[in-house]
N, C-alpha and C. Protein backbone atom coordinates (compact mmCIF):
# COMPACT_ATOMS: atom_id res chain seq x y z
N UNK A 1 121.11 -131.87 -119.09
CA UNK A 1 121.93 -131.76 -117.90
C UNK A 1 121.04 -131.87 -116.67
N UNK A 2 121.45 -132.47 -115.79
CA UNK A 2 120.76 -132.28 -114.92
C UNK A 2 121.65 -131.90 -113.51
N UNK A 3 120.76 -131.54 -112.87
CA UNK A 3 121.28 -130.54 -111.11
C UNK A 3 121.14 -130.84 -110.15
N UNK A 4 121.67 -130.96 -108.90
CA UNK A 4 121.04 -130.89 -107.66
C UNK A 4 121.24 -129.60 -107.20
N UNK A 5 119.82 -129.00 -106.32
CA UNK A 5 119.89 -128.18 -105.71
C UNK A 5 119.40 -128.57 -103.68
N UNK A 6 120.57 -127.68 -103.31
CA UNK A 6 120.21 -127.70 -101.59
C UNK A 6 120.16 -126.09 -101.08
N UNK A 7 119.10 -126.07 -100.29
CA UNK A 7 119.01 -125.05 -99.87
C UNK A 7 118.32 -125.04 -98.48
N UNK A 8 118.38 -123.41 -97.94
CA UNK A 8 118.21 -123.38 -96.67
C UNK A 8 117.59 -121.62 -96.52
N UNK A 9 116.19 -121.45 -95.16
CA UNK A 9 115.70 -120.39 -95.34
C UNK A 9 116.23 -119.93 -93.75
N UNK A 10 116.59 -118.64 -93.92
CA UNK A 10 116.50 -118.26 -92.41
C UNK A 10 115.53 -117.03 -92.56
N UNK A 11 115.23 -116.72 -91.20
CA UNK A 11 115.65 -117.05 -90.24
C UNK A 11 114.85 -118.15 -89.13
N UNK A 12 115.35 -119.10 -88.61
CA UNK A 12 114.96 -120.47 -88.34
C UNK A 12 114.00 -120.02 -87.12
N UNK A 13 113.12 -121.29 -86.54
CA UNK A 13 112.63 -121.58 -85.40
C UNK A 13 112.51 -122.71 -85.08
N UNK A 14 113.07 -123.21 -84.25
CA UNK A 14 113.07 -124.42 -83.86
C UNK A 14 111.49 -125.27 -83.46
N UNK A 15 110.82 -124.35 -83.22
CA UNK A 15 109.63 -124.66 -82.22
C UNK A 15 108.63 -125.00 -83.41
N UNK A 16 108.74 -124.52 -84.08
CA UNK A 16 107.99 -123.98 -85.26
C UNK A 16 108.37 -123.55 -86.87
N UNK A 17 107.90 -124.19 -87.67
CA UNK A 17 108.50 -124.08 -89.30
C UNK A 17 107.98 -122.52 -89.90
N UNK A 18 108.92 -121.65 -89.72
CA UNK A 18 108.10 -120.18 -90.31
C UNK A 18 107.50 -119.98 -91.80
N UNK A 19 106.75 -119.51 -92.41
CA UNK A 19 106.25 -119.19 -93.32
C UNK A 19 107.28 -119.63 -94.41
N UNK A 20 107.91 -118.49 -94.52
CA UNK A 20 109.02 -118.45 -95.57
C UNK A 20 109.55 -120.14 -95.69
N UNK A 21 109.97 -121.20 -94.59
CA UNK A 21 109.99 -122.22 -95.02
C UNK A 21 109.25 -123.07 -95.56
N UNK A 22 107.88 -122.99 -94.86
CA UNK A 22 106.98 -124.28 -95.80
C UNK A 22 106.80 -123.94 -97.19
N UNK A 23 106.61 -122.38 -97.02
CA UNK A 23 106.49 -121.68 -98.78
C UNK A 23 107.33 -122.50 -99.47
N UNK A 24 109.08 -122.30 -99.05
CA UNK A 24 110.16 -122.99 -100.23
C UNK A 24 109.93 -124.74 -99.69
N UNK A 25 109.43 -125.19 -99.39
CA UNK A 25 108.92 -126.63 -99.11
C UNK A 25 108.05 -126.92 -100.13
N UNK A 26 106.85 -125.94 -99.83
CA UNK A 26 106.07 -126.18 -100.66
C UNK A 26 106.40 -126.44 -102.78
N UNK A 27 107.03 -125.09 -102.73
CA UNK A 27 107.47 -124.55 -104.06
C UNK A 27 108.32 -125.60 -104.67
N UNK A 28 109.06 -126.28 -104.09
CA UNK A 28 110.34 -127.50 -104.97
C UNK A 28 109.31 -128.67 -104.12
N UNK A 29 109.01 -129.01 -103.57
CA UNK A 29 107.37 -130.57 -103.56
C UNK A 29 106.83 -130.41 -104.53
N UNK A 30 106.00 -129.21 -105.14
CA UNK A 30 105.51 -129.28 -106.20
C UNK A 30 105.73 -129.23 -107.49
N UNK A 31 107.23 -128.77 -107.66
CA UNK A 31 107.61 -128.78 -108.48
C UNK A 31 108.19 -130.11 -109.54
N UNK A 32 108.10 -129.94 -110.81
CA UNK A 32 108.68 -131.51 -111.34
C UNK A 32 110.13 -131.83 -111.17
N UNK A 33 110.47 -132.12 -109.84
CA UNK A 33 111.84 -132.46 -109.47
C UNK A 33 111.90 -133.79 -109.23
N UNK A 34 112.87 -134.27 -109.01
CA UNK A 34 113.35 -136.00 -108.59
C UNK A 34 114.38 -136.07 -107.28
N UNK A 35 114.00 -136.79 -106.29
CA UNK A 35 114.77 -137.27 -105.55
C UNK A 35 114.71 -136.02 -104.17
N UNK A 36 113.30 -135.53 -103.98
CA UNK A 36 112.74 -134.34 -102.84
C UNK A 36 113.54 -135.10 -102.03
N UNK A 37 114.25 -133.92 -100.97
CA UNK A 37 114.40 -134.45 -99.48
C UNK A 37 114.15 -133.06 -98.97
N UNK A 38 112.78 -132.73 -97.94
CA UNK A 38 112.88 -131.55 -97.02
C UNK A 38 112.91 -131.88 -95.55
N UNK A 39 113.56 -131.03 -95.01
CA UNK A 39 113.79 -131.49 -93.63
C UNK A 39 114.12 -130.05 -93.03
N UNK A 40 114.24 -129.92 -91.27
CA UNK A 40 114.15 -128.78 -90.74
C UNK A 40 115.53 -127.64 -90.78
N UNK A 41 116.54 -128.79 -91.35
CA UNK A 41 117.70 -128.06 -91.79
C UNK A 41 118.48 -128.08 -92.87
N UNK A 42 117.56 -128.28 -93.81
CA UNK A 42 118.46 -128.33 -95.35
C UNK A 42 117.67 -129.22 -95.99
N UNK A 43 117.39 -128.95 -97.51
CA UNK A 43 116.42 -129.36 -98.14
C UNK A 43 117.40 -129.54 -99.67
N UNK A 44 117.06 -130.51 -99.78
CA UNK A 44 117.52 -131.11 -101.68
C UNK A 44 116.34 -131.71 -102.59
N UNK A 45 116.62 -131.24 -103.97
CA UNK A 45 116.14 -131.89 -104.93
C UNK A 45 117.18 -131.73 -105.74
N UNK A 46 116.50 -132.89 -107.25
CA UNK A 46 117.39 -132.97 -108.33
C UNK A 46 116.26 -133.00 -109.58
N UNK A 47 116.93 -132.80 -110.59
CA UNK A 47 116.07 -132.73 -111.99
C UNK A 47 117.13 -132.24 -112.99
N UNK A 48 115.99 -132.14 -113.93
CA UNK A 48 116.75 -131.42 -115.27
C UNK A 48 116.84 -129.72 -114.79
N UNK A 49 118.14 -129.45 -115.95
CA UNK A 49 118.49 -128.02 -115.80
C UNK A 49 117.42 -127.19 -115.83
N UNK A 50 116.54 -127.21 -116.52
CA UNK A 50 115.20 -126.19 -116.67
C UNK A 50 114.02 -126.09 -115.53
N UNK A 51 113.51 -127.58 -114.97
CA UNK A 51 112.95 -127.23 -113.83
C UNK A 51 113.92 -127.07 -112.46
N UNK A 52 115.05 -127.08 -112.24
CA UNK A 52 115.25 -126.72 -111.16
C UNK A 52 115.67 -125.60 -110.95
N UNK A 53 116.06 -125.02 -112.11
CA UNK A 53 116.68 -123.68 -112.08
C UNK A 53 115.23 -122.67 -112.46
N UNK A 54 114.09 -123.34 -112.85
CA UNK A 54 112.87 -122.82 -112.88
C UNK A 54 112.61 -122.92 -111.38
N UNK A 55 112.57 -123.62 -110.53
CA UNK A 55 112.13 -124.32 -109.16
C UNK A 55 112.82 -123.23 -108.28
N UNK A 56 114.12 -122.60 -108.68
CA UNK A 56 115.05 -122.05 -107.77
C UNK A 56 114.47 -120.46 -107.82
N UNK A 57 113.79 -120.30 -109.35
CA UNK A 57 114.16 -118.80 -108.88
C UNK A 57 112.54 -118.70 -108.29
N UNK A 58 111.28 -119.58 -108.35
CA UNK A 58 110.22 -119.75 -107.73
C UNK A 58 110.53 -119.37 -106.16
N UNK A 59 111.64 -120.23 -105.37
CA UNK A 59 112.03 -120.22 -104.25
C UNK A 59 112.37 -119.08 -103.82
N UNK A 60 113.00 -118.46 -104.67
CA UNK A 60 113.96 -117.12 -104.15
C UNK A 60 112.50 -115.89 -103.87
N UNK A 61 111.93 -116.25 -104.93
CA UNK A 61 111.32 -115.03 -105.17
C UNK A 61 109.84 -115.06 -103.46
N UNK A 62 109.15 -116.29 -103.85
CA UNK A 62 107.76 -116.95 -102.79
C UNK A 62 108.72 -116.85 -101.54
N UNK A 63 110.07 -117.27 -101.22
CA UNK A 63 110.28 -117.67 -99.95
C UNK A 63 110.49 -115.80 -99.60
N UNK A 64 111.30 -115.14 -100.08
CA UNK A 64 111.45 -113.88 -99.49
C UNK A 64 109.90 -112.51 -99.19
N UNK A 65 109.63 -113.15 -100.13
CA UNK A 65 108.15 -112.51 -100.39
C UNK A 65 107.04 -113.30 -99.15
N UNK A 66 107.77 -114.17 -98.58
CA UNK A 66 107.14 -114.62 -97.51
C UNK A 66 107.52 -114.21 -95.64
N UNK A 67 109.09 -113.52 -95.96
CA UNK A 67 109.38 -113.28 -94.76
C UNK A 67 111.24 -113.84 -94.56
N UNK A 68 110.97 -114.42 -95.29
CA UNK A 68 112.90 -115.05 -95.49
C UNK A 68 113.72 -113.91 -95.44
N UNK A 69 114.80 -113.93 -94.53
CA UNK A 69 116.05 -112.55 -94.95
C UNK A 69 117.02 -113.18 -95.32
N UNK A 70 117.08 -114.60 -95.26
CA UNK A 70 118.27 -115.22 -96.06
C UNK A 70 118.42 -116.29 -96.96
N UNK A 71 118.60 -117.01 -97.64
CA UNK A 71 118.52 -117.96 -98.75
C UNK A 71 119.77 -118.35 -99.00
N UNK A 72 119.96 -119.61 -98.67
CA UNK A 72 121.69 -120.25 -99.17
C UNK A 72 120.79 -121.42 -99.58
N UNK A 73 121.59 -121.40 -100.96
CA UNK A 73 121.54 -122.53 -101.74
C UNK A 73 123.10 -123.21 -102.78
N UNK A 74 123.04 -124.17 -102.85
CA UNK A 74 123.97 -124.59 -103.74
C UNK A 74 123.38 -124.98 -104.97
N UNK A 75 123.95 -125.46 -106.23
CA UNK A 75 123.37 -125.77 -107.00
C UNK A 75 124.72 -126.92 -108.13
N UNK A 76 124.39 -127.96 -108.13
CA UNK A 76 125.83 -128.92 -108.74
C UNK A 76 125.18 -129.45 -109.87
N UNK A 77 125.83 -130.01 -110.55
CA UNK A 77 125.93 -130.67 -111.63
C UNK A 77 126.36 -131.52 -111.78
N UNK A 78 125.21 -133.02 -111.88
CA UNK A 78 124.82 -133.72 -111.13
C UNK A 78 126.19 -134.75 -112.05
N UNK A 79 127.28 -135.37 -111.82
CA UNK A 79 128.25 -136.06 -112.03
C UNK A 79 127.77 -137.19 -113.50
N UNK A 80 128.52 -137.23 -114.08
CA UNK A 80 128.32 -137.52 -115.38
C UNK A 80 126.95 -136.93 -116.35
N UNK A 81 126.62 -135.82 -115.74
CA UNK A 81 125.59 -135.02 -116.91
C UNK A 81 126.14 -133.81 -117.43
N UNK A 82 127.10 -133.73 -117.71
CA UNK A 82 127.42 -132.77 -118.36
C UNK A 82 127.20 -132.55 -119.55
C-alpha cells in the first residue's frame, strides 16, 4: 500500500524557518520517501505504508522535541493501492 502524507508545524515565522520546521524537513528529505515537496506552508511526501508511517511518527516525535506546539498532518491512501 502505499500513502501520501502532508503536513504542517506551528508555530510559524514568516521571516524565518523555526527549528521545529527544518527538523520535520529534514526528517521526511531523508527519509526513503517518493515524490518530497517541502515548502514554507505545507509539506508532502509519498511511499510505501511502512516508511511513511515510519517517517510520520519520526516527525511527530524530532519536530515537538524541537519546539513545535502543533502538528497537522493528513495521511491518504494513495488511489488504486489498496
Amino acid at each position: 500500500m502505499r500513502l501520501r502524507v502532508e503536513f504542517t508545524t506551528e508555530p510559524f515565522d514568516l521571516d524565518e524557518a523555526p527549528p521545529h520546521a527544518l527538523v520535520a524537513r529534514k526528517v521526511i528529505s531523508s527519509a526513503d520517501l517518493d515524490a518530497v515537496d517541502v515548502g514554507p506552508f505545507g509539506n508532502t511526501a509519498e511511499g510505501g505504508a511502512d516508511q511513511v508511517l515510519g517517517a510520520v511518527d519520526a516527525l511527530l516525535r524530532q519536530a515537538l522535541a524541537s519546539g513545535a506546539t502543533r502538528v497537522s498532518l493528513q495521511v491518504n491512501v494513495i488511489e488504486g493501492d489498496r
